[in-house]
C-alpha atoms as a PDB file:
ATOM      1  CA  UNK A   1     -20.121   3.714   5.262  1.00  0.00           C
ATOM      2  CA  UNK A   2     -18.458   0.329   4.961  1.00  0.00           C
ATOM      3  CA  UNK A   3     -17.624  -1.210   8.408  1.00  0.00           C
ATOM      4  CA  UNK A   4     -14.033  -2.626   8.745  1.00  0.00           C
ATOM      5  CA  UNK A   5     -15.236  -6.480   8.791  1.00  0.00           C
ATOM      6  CA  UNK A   6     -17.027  -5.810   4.600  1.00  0.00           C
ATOM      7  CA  UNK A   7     -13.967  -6.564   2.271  1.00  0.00           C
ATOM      8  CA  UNK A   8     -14.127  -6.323  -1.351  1.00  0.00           C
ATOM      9  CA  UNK A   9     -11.785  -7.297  -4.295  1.00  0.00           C
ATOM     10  CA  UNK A  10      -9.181  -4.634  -5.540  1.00  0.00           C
ATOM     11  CA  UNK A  11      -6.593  -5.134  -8.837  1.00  0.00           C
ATOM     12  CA  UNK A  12      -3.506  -3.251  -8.467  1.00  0.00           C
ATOM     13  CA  UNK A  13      -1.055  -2.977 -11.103  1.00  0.00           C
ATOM     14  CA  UNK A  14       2.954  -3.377 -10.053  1.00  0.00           C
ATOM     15  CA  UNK A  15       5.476  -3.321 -11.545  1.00  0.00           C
ATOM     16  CA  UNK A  16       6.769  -6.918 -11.969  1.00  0.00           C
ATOM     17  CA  UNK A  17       9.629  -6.393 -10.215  1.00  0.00           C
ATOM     18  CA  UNK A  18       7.836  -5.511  -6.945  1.00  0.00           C
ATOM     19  CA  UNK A  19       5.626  -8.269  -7.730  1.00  0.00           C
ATOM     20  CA  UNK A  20       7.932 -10.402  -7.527  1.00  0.00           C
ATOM     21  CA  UNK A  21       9.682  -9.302  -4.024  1.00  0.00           C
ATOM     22  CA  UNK A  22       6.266  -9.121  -2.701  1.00  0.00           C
ATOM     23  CA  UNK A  23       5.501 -12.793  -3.783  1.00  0.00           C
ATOM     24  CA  UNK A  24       9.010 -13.893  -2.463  1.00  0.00           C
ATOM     25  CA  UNK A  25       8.063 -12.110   1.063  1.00  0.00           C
ATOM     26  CA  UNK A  26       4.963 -13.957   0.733  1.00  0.00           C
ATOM     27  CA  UNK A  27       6.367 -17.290   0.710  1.00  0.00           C
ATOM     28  CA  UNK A  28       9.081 -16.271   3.145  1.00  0.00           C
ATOM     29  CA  UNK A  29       6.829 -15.275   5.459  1.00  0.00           C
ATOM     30  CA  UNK A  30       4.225 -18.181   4.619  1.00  0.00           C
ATOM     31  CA  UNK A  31       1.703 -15.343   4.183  1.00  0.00           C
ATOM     32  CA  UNK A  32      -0.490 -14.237   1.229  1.00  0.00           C
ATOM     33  CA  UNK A  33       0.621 -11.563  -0.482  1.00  0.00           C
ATOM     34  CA  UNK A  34      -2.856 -10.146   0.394  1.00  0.00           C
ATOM     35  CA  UNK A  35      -1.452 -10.179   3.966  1.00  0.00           C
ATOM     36  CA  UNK A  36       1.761  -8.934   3.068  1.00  0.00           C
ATOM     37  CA  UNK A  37      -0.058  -5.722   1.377  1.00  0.00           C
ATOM     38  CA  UNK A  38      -2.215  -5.147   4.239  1.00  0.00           C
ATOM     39  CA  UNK A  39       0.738  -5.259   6.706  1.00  0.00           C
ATOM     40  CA  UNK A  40       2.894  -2.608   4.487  1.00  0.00           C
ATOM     41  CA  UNK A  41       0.017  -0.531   4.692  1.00  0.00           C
ATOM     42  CA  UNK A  42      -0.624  -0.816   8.260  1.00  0.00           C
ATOM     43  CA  UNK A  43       3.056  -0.030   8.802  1.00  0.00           C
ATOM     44  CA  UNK A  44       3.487   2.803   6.282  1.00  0.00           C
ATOM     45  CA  UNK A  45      -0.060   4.789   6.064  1.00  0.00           C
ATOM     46  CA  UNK A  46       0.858   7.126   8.720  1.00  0.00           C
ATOM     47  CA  UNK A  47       4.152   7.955   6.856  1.00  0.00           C
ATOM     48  CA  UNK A  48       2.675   8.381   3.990  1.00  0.00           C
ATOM     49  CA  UNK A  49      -0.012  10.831   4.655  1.00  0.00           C
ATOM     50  CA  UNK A  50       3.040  13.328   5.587  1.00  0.00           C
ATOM     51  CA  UNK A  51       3.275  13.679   1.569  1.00  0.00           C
ATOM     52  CA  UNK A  52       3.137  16.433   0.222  1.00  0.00           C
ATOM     53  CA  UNK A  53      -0.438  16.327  -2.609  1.00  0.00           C
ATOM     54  CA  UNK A  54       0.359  17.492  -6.026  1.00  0.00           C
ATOM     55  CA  UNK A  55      -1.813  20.120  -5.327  1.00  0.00           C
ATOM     56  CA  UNK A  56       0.226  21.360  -2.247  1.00  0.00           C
ATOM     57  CA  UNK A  57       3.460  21.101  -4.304  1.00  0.00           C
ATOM     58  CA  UNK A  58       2.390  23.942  -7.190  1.00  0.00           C
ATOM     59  CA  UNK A  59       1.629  26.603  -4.398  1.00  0.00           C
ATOM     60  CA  UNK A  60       4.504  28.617  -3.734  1.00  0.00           C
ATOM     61  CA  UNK A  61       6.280  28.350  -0.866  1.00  0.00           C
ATOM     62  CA  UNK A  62       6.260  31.920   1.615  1.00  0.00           C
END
């Protein structure tokens, strides 16, 4: 199990669009957009963990 200190290089695709707000938040913010990512998540996991899985969404509902 990785502790929360080992960090390790990830490519995500976006769409360029998003890339672009998230580089002009970046600068805004005179963060990386590393940061900016991590933040989002940090802000947002909790949220999204309350989606439904695909899975979930083919049973049918009682």
């Amino acid at each position: 199990m990785m502790s929360e200190r080992d960090r390790g290089k990830v490519s995500v695709d976006l769409p360029k669009e998003m890339l672009r707000e998230l580089e002009r938040l970046a600068k805004r913010l005179d963060r990386s957009r590393s940061w900016v990512v991590q933040q989002a998540w940090r802000l947002s996991r909790e949220r999204i963990r309350t989606l439904p899985s695909p899975r979930d969404m083919s049973l049918p509902r009682r």
